[in-house]
Protein backbone atom coordinates (compact mmCIF):
# COMPACT_ATOMS: atom_id res chain seq x y z
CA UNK A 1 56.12 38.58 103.42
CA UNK A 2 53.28 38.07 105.51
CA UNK A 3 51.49 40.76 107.62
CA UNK A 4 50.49 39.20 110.68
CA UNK A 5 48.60 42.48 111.93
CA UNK A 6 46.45 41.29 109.19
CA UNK A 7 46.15 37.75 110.17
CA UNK A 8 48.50 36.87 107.13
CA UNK A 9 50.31 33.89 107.59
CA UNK A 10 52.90 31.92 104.85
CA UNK A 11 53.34 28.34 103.62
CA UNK A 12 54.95 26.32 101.10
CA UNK A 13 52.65 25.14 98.70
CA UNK A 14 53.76 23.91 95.21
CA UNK A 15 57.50 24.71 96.05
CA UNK A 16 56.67 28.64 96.35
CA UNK A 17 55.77 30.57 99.80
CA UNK A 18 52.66 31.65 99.25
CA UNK A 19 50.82 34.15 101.02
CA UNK A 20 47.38 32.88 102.79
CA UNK A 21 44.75 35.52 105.05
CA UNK A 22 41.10 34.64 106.04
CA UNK A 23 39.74 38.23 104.86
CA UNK A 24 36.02 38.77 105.41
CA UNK A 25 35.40 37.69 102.09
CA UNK A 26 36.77 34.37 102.69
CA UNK A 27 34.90 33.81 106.23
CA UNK A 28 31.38 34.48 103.55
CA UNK A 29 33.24 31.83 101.26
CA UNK A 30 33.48 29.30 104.35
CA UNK A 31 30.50 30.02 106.39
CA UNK A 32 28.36 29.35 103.04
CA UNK A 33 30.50 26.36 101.72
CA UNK A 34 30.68 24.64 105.29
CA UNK A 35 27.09 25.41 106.21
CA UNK A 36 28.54 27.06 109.52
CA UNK A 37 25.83 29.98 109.17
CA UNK A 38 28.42 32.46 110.97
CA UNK A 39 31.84 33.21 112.50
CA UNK A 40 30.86 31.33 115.86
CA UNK A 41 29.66 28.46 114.29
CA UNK A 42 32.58 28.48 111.54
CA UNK A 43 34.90 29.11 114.92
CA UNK A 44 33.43 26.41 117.08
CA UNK A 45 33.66 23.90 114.10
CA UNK A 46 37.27 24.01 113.88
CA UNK A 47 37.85 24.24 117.62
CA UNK A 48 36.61 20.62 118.26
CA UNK A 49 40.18 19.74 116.05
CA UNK A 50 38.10 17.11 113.64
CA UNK A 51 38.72 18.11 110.24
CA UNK A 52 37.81 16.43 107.50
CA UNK A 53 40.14 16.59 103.99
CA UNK A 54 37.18 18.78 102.29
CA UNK A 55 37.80 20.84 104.98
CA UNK A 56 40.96 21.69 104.81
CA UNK A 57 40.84 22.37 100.54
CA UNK A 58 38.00 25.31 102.03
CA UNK A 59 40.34 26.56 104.44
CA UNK A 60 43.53 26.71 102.71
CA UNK A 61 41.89 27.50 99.39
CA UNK A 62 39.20 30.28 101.06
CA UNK A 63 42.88 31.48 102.47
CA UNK A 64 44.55 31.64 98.98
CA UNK A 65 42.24 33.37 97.21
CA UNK A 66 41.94 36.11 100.56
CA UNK A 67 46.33 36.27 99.91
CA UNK A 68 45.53 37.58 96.10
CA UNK A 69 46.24 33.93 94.82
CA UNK A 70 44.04 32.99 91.73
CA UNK A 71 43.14 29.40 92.90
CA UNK A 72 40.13 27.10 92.60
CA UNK A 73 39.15 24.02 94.89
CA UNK A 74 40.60 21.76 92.35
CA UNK A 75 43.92 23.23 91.96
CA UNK A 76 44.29 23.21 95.89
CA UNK A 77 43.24 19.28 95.87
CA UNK A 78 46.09 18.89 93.64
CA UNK A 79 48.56 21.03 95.04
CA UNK A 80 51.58 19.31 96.57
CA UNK A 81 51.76 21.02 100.22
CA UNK A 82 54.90 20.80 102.05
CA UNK A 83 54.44 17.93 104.75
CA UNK A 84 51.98 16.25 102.99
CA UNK A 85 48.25 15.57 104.75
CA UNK A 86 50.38 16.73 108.12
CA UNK A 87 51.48 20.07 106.56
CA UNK A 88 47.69 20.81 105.01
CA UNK A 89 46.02 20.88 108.52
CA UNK A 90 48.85 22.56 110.31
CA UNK A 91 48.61 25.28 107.48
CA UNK A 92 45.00 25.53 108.58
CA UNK A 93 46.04 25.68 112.16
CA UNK A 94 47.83 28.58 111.85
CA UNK A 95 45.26 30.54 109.34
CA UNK A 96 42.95 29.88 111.68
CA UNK A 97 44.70 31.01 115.30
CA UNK A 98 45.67 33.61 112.96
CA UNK A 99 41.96 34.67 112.32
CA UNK A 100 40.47 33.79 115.44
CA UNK A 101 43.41 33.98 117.97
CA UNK A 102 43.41 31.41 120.94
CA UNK A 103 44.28 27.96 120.19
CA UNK A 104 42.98 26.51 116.83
């Protein structure tokens, strides 16, 4: 069960909710994998809404591995996410309003 004091949201990913949270850890892992060089640039990159599909394996996976899941980039581009392409980018949505507040 998610805590959403926490910034914890969950999704259905492989048939299994699974627990996803931006922890500072994973911000580092995103700021230095998207080249956003800190929180307001990784912020005002998603708030435009263009994502790209390499962006959403760093988001969901940077928010896997912050939930205690034991995933790599590869095993998130394979992953079958409820909704499809749709689902992927609305389970970023959430992570991130759920990180940043406001509307992502």
């Amino acid at each position: 069960m998610p805590n959403i004091q926490r910034g914890e949201i969950s999704a259905l990913i492989e048939g299994e909710e699974k627990v996803l949270c931006l922890t500072l850890g994973a911000l580092a892992e995103l700021e230095a994998r998207l080249s956003a060089g800190d929180l307001v640039g990784l912020s005002e990159r998603f708030a435009g809404g263009r994502v790209s599909a390499r962006d959403l394996t760093a988001i969901i996976g940077a928010g896997l591995r912050g939930g205690g899941n034991a995933v790599t980039d590869d095993d998130i581009a394979r992953m079958s996410i409820e909704g499809g392409l749709k689902g992927a980018a609305e389970i970023a949505a959430r992570l991130l309003r759920a990180t940043f507040g406001g509307e992502a």
